[in-house]
Protein backbone atom coordinates (compact mmCIF):
# COMPACT_ATOMS: atom_id res chain seq x y z
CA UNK A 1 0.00 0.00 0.00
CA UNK A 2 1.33 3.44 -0.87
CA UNK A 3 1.19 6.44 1.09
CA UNK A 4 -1.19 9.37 -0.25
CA UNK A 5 0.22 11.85 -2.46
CA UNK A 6 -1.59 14.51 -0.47
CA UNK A 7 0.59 14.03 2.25
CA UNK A 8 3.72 14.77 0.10
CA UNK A 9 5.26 18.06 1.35
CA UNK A 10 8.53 20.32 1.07
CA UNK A 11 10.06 20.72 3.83
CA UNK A 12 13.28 22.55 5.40
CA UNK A 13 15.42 23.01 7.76
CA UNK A 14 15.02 27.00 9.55
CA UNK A 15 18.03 27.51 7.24
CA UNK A 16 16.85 26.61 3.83
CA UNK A 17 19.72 25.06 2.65
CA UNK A 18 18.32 21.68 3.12
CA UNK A 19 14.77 20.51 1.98
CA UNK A 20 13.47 17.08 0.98
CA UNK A 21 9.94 15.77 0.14
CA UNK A 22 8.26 13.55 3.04
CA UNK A 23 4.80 12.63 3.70
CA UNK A 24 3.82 14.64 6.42
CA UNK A 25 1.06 13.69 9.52
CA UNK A 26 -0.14 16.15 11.41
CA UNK A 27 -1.44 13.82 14.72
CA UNK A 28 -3.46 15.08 17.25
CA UNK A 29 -3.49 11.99 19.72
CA UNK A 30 -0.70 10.00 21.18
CA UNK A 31 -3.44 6.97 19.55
CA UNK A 32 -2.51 8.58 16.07
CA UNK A 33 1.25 8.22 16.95
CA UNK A 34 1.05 4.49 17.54
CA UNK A 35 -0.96 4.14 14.52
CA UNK A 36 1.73 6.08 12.14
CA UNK A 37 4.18 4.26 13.87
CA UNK A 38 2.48 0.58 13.07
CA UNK A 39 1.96 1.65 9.55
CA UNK A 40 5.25 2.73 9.25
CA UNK A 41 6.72 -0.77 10.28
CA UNK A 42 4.46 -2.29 8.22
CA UNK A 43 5.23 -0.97 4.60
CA UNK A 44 9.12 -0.62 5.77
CA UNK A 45 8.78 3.43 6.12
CA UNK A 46 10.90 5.42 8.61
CA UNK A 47 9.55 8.41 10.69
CA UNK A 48 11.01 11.96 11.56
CA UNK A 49 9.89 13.57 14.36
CA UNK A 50 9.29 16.91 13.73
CA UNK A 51 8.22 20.40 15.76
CA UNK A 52 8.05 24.23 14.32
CA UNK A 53 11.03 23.08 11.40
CA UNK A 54 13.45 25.90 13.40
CA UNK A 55 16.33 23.37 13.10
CA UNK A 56 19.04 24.81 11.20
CA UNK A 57 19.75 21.98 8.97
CA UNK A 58 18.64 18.12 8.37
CA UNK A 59 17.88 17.37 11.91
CA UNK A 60 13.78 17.68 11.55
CA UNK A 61 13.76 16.55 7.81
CA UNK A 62 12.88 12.73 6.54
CA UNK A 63 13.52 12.81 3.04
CA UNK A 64 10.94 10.28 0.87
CA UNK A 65 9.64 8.63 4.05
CA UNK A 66 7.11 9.71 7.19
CA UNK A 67 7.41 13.40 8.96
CA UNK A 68 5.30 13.60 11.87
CA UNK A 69 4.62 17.39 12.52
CA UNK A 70 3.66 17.93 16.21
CA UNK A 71 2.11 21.67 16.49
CA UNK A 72 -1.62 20.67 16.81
CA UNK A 73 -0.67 18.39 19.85
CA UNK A 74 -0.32 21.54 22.00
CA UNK A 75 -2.89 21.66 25.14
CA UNK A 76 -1.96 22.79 28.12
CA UNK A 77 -2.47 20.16 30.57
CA UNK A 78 -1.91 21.40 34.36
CA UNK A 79 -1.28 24.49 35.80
CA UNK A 80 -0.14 25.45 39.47
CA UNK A 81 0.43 29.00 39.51
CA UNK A 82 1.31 28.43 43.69
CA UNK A 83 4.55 26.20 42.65
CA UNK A 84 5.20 27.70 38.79
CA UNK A 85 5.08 23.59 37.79
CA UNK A 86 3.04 23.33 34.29
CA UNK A 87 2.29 20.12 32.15
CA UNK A 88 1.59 20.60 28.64
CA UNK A 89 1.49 18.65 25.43
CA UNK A 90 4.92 18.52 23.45
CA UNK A 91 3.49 20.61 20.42
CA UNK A 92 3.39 23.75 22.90
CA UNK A 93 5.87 26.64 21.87
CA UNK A 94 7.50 28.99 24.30
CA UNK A 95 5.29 31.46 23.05
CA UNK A 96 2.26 29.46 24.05
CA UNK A 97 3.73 29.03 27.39
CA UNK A 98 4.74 32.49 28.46
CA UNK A 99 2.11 33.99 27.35
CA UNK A 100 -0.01 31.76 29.29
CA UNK A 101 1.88 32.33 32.85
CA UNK A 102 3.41 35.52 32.35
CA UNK A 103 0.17 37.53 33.94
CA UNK A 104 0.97 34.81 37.45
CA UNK A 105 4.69 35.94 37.53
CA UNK A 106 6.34 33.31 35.58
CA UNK A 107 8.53 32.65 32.85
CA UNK A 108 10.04 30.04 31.35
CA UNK A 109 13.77 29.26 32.68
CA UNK A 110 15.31 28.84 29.29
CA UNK A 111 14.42 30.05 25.87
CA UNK A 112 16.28 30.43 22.80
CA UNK A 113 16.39 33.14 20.43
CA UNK A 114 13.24 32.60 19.27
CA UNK A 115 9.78 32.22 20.52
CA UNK A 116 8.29 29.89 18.02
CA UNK A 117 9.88 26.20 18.84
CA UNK A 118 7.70 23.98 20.48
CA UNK A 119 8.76 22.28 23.92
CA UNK A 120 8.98 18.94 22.42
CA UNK A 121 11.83 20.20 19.51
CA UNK A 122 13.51 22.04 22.66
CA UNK A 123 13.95 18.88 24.82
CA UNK A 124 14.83 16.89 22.22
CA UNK A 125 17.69 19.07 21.32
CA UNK A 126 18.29 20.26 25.15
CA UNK A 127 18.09 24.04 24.06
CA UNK A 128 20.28 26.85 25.95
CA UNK A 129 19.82 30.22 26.32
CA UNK A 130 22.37 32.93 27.27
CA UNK A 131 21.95 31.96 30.92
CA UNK A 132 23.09 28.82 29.96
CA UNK A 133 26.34 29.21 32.68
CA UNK A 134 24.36 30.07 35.14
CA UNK A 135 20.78 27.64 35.07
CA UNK A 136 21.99 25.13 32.24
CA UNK A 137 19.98 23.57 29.46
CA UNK A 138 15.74 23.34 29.63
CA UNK A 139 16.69 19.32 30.65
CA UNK A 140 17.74 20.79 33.62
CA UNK A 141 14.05 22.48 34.38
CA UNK A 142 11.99 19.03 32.97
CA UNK A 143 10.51 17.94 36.55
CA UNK A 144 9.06 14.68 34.72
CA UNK A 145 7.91 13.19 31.32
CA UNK A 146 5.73 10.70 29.60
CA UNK A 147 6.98 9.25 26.32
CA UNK A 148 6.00 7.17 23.58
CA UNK A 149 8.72 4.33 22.38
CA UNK A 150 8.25 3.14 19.11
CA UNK A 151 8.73 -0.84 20.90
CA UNK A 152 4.34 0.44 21.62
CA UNK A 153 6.38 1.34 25.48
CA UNK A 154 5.17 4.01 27.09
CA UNK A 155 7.67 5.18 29.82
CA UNK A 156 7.46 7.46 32.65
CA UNK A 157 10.67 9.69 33.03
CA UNK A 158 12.11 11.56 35.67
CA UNK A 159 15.40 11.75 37.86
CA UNK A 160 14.26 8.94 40.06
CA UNK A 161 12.10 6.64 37.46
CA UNK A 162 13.85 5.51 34.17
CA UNK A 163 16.81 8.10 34.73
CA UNK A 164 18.39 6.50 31.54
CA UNK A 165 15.83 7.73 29.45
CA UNK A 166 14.98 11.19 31.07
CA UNK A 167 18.71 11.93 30.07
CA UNK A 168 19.20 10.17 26.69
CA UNK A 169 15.14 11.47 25.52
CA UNK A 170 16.16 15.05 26.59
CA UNK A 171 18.97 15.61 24.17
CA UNK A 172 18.25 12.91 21.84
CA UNK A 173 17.01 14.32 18.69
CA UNK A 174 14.16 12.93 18.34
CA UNK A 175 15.75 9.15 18.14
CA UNK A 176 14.59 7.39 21.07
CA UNK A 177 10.33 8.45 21.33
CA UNK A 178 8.18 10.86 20.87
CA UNK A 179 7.12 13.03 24.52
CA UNK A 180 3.73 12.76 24.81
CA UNK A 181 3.66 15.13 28.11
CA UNK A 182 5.93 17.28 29.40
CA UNK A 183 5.90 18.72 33.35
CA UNK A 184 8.41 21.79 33.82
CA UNK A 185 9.11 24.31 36.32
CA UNK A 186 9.14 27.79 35.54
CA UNK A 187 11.12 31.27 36.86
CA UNK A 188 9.46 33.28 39.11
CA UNK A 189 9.56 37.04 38.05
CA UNK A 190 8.45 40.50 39.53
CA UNK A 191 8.13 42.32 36.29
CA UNK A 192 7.84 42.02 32.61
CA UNK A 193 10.70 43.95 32.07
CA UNK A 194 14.76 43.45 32.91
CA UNK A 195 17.48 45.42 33.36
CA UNK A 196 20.06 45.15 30.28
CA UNK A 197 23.24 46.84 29.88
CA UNK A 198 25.12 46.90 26.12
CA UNK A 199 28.68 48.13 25.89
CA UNK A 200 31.27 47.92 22.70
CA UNK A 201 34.34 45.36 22.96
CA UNK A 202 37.69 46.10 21.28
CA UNK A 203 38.44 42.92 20.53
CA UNK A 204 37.69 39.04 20.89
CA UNK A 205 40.03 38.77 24.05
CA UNK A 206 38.58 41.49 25.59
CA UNK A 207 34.63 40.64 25.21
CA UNK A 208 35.45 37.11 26.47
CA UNK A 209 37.15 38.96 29.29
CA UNK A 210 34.31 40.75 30.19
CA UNK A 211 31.85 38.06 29.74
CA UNK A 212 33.98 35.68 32.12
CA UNK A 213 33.93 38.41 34.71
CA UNK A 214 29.96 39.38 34.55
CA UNK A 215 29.12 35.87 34.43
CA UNK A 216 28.66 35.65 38.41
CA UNK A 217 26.71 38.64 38.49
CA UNK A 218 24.54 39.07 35.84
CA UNK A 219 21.48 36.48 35.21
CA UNK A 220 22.64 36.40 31.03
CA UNK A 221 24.93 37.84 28.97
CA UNK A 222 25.90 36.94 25.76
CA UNK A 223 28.09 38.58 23.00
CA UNK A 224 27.67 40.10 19.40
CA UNK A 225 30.58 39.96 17.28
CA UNK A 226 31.84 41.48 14.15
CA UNK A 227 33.52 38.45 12.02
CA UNK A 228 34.64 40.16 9.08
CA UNK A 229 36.72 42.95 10.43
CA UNK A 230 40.44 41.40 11.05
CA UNK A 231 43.95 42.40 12.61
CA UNK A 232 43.45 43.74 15.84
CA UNK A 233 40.23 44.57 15.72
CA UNK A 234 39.64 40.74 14.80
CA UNK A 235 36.53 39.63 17.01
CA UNK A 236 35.53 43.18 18.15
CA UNK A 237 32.12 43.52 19.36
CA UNK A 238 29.12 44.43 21.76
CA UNK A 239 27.90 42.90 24.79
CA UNK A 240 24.14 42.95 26.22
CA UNK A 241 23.85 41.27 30.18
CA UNK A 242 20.94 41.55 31.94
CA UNK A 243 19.12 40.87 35.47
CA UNK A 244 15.54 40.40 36.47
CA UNK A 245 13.54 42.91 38.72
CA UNK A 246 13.38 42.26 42.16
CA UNK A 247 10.47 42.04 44.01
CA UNK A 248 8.84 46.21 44.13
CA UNK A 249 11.19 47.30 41.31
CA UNK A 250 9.45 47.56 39.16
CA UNK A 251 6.24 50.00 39.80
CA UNK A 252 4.30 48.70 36.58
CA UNK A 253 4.35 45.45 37.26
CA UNK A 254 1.36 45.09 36.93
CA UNK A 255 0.68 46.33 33.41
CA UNK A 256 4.52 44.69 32.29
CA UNK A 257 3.24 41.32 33.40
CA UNK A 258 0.29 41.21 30.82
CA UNK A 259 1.13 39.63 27.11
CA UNK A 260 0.00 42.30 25.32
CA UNK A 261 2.87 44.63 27.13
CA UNK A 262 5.01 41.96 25.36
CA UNK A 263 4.14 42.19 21.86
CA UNK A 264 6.67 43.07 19.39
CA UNK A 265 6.03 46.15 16.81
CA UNK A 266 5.03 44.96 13.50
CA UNK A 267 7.00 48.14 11.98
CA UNK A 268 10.42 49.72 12.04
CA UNK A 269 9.94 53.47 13.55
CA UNK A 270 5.99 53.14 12.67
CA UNK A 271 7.21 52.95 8.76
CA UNK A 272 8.75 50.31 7.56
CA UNK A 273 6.22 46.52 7.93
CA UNK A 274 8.93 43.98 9.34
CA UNK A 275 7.05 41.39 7.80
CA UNK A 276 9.29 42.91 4.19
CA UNK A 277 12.15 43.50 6.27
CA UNK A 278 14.28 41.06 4.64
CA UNK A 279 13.62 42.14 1.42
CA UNK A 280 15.78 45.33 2.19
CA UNK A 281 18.10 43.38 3.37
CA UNK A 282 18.79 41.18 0.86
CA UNK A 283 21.06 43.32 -1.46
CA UNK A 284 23.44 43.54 2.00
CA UNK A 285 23.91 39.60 1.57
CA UNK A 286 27.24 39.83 0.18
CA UNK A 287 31.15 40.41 1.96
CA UNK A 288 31.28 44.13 1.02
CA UNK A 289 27.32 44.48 1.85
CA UNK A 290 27.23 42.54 5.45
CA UNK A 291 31.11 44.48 6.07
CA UNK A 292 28.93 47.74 6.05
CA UNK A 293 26.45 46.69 8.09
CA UNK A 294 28.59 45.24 10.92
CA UNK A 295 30.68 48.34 10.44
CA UNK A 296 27.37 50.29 11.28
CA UNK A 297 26.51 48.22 14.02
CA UNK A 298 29.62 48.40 15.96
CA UNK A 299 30.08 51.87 15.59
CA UNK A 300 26.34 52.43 16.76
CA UNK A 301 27.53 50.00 19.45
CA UNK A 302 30.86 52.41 20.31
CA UNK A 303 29.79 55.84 20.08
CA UNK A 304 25.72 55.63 20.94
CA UNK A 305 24.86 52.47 22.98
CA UNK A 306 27.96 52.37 24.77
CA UNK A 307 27.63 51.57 28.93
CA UNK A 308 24.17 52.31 28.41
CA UNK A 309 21.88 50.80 31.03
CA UNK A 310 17.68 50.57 30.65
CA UNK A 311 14.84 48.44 31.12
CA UNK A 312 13.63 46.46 28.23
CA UNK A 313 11.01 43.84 27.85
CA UNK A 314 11.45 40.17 28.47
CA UNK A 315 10.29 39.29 25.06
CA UNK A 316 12.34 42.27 23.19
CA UNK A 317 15.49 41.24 25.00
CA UNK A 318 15.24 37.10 24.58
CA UNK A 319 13.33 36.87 21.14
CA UNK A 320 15.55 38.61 18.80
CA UNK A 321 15.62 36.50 15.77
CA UNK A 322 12.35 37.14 16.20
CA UNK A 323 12.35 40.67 15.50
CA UNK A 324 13.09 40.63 11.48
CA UNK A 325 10.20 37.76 10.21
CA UNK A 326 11.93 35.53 7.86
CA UNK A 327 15.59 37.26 8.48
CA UNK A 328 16.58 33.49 6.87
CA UNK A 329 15.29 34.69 3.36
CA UNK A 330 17.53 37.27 3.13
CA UNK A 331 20.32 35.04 2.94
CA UNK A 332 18.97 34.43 -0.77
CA UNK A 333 17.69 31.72 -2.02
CA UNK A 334 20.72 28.92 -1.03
CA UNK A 335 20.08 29.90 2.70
CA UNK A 336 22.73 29.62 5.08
CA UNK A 337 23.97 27.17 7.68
CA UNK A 338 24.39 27.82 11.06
CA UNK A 339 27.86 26.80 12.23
CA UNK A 340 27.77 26.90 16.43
CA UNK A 341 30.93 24.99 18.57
CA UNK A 342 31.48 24.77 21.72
CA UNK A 343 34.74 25.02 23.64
CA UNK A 344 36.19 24.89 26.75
CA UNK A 345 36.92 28.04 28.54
CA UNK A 346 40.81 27.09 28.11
CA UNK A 347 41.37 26.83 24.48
CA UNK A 348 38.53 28.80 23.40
CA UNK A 349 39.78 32.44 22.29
CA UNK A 350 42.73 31.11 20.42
CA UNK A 351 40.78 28.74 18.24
CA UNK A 352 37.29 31.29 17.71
CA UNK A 353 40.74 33.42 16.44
CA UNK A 354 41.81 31.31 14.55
CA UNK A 355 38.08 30.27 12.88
CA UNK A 356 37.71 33.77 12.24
CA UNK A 357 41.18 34.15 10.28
CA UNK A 358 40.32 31.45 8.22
CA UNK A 359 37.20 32.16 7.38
CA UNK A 360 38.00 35.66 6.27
CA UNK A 361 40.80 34.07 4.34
CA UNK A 362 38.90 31.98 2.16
CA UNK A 363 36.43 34.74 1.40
CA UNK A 364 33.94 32.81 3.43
CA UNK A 365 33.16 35.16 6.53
CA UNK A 366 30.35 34.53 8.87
CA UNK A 367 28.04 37.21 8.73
CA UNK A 368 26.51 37.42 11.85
CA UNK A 369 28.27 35.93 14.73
CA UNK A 370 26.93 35.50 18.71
CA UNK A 371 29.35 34.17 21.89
CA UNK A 372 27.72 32.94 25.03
CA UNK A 373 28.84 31.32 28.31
CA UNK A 374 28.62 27.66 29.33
CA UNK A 375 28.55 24.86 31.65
CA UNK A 376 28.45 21.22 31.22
CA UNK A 377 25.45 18.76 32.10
CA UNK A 378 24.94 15.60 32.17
CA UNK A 379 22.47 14.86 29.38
CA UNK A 380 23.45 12.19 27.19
CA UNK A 381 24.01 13.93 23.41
CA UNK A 382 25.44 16.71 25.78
CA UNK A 383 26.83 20.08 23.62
CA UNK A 384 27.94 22.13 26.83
CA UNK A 385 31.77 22.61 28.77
CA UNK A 386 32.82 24.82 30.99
CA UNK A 387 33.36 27.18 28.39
CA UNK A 388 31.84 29.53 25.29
CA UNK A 389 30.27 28.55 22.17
CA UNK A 390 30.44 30.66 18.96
CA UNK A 391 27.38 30.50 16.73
CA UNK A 392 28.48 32.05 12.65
CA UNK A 393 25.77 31.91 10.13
CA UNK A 394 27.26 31.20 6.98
CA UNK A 395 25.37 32.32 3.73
CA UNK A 396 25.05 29.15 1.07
CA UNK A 397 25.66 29.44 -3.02
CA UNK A 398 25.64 27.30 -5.65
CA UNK A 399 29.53 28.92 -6.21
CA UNK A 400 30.38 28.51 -1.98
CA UNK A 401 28.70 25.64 -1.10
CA UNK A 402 31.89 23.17 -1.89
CA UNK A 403 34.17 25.50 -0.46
CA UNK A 404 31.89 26.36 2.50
CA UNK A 405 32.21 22.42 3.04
CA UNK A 406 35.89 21.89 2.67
CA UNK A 407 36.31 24.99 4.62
CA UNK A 408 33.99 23.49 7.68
CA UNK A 409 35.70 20.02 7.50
CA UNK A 410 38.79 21.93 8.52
CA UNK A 411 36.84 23.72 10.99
CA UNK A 412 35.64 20.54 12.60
CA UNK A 413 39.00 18.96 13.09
CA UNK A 414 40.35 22.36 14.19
CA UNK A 415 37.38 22.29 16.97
CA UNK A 416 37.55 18.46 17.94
CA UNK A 417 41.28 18.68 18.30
CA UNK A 418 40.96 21.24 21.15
CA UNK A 419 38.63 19.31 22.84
CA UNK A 420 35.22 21.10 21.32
CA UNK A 421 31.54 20.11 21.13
CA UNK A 422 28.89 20.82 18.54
CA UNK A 423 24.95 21.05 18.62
CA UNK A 424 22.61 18.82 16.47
CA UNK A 425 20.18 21.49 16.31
CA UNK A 426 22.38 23.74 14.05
CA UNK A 427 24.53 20.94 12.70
CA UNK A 428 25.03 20.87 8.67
CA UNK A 429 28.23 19.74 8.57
CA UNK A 430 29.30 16.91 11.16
CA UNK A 431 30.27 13.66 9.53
CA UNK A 432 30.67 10.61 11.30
CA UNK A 433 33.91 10.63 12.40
CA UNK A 434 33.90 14.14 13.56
CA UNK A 435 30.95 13.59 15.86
CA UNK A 436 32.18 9.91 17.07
CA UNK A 437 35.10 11.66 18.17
CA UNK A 438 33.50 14.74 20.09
CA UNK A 439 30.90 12.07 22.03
CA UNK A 440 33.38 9.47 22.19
CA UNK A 441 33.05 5.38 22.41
CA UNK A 442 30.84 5.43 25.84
CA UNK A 443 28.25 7.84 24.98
CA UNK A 444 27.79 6.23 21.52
CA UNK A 445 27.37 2.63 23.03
CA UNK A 446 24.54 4.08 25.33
CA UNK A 447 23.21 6.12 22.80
CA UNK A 448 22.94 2.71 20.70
CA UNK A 449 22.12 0.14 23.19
CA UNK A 450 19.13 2.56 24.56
CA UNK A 451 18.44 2.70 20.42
CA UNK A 452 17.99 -0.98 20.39
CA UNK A 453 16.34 -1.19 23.10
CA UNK A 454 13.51 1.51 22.46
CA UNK A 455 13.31 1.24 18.70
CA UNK A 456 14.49 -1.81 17.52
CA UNK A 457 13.21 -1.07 13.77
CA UNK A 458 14.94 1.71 14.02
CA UNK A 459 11.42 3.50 12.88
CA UNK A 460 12.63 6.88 14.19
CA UNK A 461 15.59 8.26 11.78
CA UNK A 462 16.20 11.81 10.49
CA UNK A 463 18.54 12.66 7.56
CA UNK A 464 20.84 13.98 10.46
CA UNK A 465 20.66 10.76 12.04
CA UNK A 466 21.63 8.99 8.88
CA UNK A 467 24.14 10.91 8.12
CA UNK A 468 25.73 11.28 11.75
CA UNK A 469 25.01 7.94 13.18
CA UNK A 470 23.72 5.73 10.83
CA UNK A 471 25.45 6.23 7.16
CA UNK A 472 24.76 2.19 6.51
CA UNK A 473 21.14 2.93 6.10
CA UNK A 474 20.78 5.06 2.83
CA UNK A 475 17.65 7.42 2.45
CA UNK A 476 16.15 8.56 -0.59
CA UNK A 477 18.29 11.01 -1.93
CA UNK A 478 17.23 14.46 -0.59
CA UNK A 479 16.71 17.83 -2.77
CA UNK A 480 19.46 19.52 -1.00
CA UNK A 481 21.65 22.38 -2.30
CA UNK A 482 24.15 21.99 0.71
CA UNK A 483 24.65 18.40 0.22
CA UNK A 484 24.39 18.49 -3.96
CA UNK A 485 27.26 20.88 -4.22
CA UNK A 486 29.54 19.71 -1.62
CA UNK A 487 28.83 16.28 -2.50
CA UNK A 488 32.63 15.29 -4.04
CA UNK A 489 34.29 16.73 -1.12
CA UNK A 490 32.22 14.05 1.47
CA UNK A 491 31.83 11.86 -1.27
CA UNK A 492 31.99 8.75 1.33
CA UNK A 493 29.71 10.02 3.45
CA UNK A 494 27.09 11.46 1.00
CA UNK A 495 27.16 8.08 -0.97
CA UNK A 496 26.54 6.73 2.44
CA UNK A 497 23.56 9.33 3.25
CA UNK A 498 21.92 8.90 0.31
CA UNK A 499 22.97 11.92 -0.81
């Protein structure tokens, strides 16, 4: 029996430089899940698991076989506004779940850059946030789960019951099962608003310097930096820390506590719809065009913003990819990958230096590049030390992509050699070698045992997982620029992947 061409969609990943056809389900019961999953055994058919698609790269796509899109499984379940402790279905999104406990005085502990992932996508890649060195990853928030295996197990996961699981499911990838509830405890706050101070940086060595010293004080900070600029102004920047209100702070509380005090503008100084931001943006996509703009921003950073200290909402200060819609097309039609490492606070300046000298010298810079502050956990597909990560969003051609791969294959030794870590959720470029070596023999025999054990079809596979994990098991071949153009420089491992 063959699966119903209605169900055939294009997806992505967030970054548009990989996309691949899948037949997409949209469940709204966990009953619905076992059924897809039964099906799927039946006609030999994989299945992806699959939030809000803001993934940078493969890690949510399923190329020729089963997606299952989560979003309409997104009730909230419980709600104790006495202890902050919710319980919600996995297809929630940290915009459903702020704006649903903001008005009791809570908020959620960890959020990325953007509001629009749902919870499920965040455990499953253990998201951080830029108070990452100071409350860790979500994982660390998760009081308790419920999961669906695809063995037809359902499991009940927390600390004390099925530990094994609660830290291989959180961080997983969507490998192991599908959450079917998820119980978290949230921050208490005293105000819609925080306290944010921005100052300029000189230099890489001296915005890690400051970010190392604020890092006790300050509930996040995290780092801009220009990466096309070079010689000693090579990593300059601006950095934005910030603290909650205390208790009586703030004297609108109140009125900064409600949702709709949250809302972003939908224009740029009342003018200017953000919704064809990018647009304007687009022509800037280039060395010389991104050079100018970086140049613009530091120097705003230098000579206007700098040591300034205000109050800014809690939305406008966490959310900011959020504040261009569709920033990603303006990166042109190729997209771009999102290259993020992590390193440990003792070899980290002198390799982001020497990233950032190499990309310039191939003509490859990143054009927008964030630092933020780490500490380890102990989840089991772990991307955390005691140290930094540097996230570079590199724009993808049909003339860079080969060179953007060879370029990132150095990277990746360069990073793995000084003892680095990278994140599946922005991962384009990890083969398997590279990412054997960064989790090393013991986490990869859990990781595989616990496979076997929970899926022993192995029904749940991504093209990340394929490609990472699994290159013996060939997909259909994805539609993917990335992978088509850099395809003779990984030749082993895209023949592997399918690709």
């Amino acid at each position: 029996m063959s699966l119903p061409l209605d169900r055939l969609t294009r997806l992505s990943g967030f970054g548009r430089s990989s996309s691949s056809l899948a037949y997409l389900y949209r469940p709204t019961r966990v009953e619905e899940v076992v059924e897809l999953f039964a099906m799927a055994a039946r006609q030999g058919l994989t299945v992806g698991l699959r939030g809000s698609g803001r993934s940078y790269g493969d890690a949510a796509l399923n190329g020729g076989q089963i997606v299952l899109d989560f979003r309409r499984m997104n009730r909230i379940l419980e709600w104790n506004p006495a202890t902050g402790v919710i319980r919600v279905e996995p297809g929630v999104t940290i915009q459903q779940l702020w704006q649903y406990t903001l008005e009791d005085g809570y908020w959620p502990p960890v959020v990325p850059g953007t509001m629009f992932p749902t919870l499920g996508g965040c455990l499953g890649m253990n998201i951080h946030g830029k108070n990452n060195y100071r409350v860790g990853p979500i994982g660390e928030h998760v009081l308790a789960f419920t999961a669906l295996l695809p063995n037809g197990e359902t499991v009940a996961c927390s600390r004390a019951e099925n530990s094994d699981l609660f830290h291989a499911l959180i961080s997983g990838a969507g490998l192991l099962g599908v959450f079917t509830s998820i119980t978290l405890k949230l921050k208490k706050i005293y105000s819609g608003q925080v306290q944010v101070h921005g100052w300029a940086t000189a230099n890489l060595r001296e915005t890690m310097t400051a970010i190392e010293e604020f890092k006790t004080e300050r509930d996040y900070v995290v780092g801009w930096i220009d990466s096309i600029v070079g010689g000693a102004a090579l990593g300059r920047g601006q950095i934005h820390t910030a603290n909650y209100l205390a208790e009586g702070e703030d004297p609108r509380a109140a009125q900064t506590l409600r949702p709709d005090y949250q809302i972003l503008p939908d224009t740029f100084f009342g003018l200017v719809p953000k919704s064809s931001l990018w647009m304007f943006m687009r022509p800037f996509g280039n060395n010389f065009g991104w050079g100018l703009v970086n140049t613009a921003k530091y120097l705003s950073a230098r000579y206007y913003e700098h040591q300034k200290k205000y109050w800014q909402s809690l939305v406008a200060f966490s959310f900011l990819l959020d504040y261009v819609p569709n920033f990603e097309k303006a990166y042109g039609s190729g997209g771009l990958i999102q290259y993020q490492v992590f390193l440990p606070k003792e070899t980290a300046l002198a390799v982001y230096q020497e990233i950032l000298l190499r990309s310039q010298k191939r003509g490859l810079p990143s054009y927008l590049a964030v630092i933020k502050r780490h500490r380890p956990d102990q989840f089991l597909f772990t991307h955390a030390t005691d140290g930094y990560s540097l996230a570079l969003d590199f724009r993808v051609t049909r003339q860079n992509a080969r060179a953007l791969q060879e370029m990132t294959n150095d990277l990746n030794r360069l990073v793995a050699e000084a003892g680095g870590r990278f994140y599946f959720a922005k991962d384009s470029t990890l083969t398997p070698h590279i990412a054997a070596r960064y989790l090393g023999d013991e986490t990869l025999a859990r990781f595989h045992a616990l496979k076997q054990r929970c899926d022993p079809q192995h029904l749940l596979q991504t093209e990340l997982y394929r490609r990472v994990f699994a290159p013996e098991a060939p997909p259909p071949a994805p539609d993917t620029l990335w992978q088509a153009e850099a395809e003779e420089v990984v030749k082993q491992s895209f023949e592997r992947s399918g690709g």
